[in-house]
Protein backbone atom coordinates (compact mmCIF):
# COMPACT_ATOMS: atom_id res chain seq x y z
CA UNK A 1 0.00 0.00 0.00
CA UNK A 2 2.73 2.94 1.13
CA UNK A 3 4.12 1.65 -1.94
CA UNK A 4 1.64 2.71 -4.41
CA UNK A 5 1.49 6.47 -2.05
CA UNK A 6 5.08 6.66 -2.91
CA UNK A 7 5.14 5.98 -7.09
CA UNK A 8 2.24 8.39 -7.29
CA UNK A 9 3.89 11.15 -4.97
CA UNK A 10 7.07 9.86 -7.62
CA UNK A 11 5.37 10.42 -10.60
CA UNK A 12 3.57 13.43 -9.52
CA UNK A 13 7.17 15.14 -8.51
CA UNK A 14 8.54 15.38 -11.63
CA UNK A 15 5.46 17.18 -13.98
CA UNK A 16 6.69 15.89 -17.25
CA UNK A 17 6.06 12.59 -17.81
CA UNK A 18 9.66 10.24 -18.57
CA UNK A 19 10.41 10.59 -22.56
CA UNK A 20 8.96 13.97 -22.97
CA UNK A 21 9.62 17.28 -23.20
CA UNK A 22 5.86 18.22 -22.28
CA UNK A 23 5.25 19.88 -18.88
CA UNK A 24 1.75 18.26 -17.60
CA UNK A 25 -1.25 20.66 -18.37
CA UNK A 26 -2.60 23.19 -15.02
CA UNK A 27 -5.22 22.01 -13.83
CA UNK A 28 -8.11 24.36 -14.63
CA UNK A 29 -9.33 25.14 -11.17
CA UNK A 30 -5.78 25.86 -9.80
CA UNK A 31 -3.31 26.32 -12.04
CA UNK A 32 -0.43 25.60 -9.23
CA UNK A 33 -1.55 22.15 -9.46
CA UNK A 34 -1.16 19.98 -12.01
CA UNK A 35 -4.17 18.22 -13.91
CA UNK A 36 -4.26 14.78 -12.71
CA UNK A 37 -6.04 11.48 -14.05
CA UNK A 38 -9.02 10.18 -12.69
CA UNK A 39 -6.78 7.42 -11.69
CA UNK A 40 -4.39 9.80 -9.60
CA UNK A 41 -7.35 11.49 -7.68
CA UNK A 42 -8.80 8.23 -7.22
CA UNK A 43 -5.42 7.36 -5.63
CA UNK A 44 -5.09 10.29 -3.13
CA UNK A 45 -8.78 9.91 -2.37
CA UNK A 46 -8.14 6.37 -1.12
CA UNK A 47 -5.25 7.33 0.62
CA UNK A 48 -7.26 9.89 2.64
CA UNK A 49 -10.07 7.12 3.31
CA UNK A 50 -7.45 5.00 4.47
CA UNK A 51 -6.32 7.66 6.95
CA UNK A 52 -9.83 8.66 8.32
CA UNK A 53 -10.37 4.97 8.70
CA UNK A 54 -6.51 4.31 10.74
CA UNK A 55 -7.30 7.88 13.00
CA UNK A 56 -10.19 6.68 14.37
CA UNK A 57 -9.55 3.19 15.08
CA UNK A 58 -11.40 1.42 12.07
CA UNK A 59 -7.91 0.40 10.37
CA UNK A 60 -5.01 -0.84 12.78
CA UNK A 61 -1.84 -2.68 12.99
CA UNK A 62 0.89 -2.59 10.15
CA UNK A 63 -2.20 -1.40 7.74
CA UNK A 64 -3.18 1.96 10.02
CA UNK A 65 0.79 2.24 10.36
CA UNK A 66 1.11 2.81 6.00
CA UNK A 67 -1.93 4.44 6.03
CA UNK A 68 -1.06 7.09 8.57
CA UNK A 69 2.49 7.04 6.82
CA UNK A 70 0.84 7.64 3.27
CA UNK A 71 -0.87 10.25 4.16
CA UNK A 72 2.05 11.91 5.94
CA UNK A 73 3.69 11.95 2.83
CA UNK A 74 0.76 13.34 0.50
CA UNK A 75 2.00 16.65 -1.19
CA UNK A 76 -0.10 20.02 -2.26
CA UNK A 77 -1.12 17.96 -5.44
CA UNK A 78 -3.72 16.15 -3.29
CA UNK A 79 -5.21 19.10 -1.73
CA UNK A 80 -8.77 18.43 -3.94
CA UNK A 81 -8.73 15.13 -2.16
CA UNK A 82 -7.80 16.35 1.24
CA UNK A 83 -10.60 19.15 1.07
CA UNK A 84 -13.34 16.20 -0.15
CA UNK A 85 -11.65 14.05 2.72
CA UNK A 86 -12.22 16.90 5.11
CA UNK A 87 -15.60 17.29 4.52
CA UNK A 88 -16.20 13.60 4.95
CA UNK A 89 -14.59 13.40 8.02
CA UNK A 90 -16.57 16.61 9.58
CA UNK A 91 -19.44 14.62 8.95
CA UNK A 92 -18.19 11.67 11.37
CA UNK A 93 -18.11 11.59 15.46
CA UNK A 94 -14.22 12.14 15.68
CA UNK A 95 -12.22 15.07 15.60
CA UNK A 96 -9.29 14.03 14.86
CA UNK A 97 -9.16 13.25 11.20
CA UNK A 98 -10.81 16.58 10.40
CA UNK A 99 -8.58 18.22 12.33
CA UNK A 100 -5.39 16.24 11.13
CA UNK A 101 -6.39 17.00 7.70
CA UNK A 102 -7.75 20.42 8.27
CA UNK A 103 -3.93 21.05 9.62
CA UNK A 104 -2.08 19.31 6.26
CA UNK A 105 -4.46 21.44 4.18
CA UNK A 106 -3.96 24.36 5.64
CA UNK A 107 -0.10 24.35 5.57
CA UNK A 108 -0.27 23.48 1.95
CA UNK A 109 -2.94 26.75 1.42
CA UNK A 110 -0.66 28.90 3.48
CA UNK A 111 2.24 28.72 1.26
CA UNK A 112 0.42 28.54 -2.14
CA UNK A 113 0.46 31.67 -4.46
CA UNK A 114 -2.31 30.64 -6.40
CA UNK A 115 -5.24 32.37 -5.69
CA UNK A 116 -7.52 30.28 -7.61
CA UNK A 117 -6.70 27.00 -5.53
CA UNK A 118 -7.37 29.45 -2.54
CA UNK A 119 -10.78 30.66 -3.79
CA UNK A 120 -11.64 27.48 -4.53
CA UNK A 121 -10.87 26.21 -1.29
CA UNK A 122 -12.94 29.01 0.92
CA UNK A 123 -15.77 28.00 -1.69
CA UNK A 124 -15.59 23.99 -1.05
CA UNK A 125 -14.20 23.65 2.27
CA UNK A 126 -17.28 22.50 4.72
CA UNK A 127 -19.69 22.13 1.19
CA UNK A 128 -22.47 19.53 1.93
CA UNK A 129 -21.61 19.90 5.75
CA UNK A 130 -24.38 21.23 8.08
CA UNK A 131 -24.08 20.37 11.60
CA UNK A 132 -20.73 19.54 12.50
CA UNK A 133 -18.56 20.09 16.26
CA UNK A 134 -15.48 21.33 13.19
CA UNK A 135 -17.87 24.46 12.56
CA UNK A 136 -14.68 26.52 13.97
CA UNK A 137 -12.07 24.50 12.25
CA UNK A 138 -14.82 25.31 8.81
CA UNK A 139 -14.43 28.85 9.63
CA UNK A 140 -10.78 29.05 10.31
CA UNK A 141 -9.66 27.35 6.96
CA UNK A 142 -11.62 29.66 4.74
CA UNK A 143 -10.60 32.84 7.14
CA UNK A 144 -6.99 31.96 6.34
CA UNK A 145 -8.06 31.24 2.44
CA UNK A 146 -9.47 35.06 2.50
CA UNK A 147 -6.31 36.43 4.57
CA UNK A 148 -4.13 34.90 1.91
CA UNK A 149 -5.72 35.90 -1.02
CA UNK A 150 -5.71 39.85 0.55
CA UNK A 151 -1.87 39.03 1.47
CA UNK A 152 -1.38 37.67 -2.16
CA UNK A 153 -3.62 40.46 -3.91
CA UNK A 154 -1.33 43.21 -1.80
CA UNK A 155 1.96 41.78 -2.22
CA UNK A 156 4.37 42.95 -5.38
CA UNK A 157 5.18 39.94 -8.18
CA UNK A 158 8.79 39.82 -6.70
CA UNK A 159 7.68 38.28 -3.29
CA UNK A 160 5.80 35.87 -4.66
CA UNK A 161 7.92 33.23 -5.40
CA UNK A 162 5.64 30.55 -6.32
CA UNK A 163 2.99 32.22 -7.60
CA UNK A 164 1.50 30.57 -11.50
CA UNK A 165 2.38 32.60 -14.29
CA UNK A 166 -0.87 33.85 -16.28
């Protein structure tokens, strides 16, 4: 299992595929990112079930060990999956997977200079969720999304390091 985690976080690395000269395609909702397969998001969103399933108990032993291990290692190409795994896991009766992933996503959100991935984050973080104990984690995550966005919006094109060309 952390074997297949670490040939996609391998072949996700290095954004032209072996034998070509052609960078993989943006994806269209945050051009930071790059477009990946159904396959890949299939991928990341199992590794994220797998992790919900390990932090609360449901997946244990050398299994829950890989899965916690996969996730660990999940980079800011997943962050689609880790926003639909979020929402999942505010849905459930355990904090700690929403939180754990709210934490991963937000790292990844507070160092992107893509403002698209940001908007679309404040948009689809907590969609489908209603009553939920992570109502303050909800609010934090799209707070920061809006802070960053201003911060990015304000700052001049030299700072911004990592920010997608137009």
């Amino acid at each position: 299992m952390f074997t297949i985690a670490l040939t996609m976080m391998t072949l996700l690395a290095d954004p032209t595929p072996k034998g070509t000269a052609t960078p993989r395609k943006p994806h269209p909702l945050a051009p930071s990112l790059p477009e990946l397969t159904d396959q890949e998001e299939a991928e990341f969103d199992r590794i994220v079930d797998r992790f919900i399933k390990a932090d609360t108990g449901k997946l244990g032993g050398a299994d829950g060990r890989s899965a916690m291990d996969a996730f660990k290692e999940l980079g800011p190409e997943a962050t689609f999956a880790l926003i639909r795994g979020f929402n999942r896991s505010a849905h459930i009766d355990h904090s700690c997977p929403a939180l754990s992933i709210s934490r991963k996503l937000t790292s990844f959100l507070k160092s992107t200079g893509d403002i698209e991935l940001l908007q679309y984050a404040k948009e689809n973080v907590g969609a489908g969720v209603t009553k939920t104990r992570h109502g303050d984690v909800i609010r934090d995550v799209k707070m920061g999304c809006t802070q960053r966005i201003t911060q990015l919006k304000n700052a001049p094109p030299s700072v911004l390091n990592n920010r997608p060309k137009p």
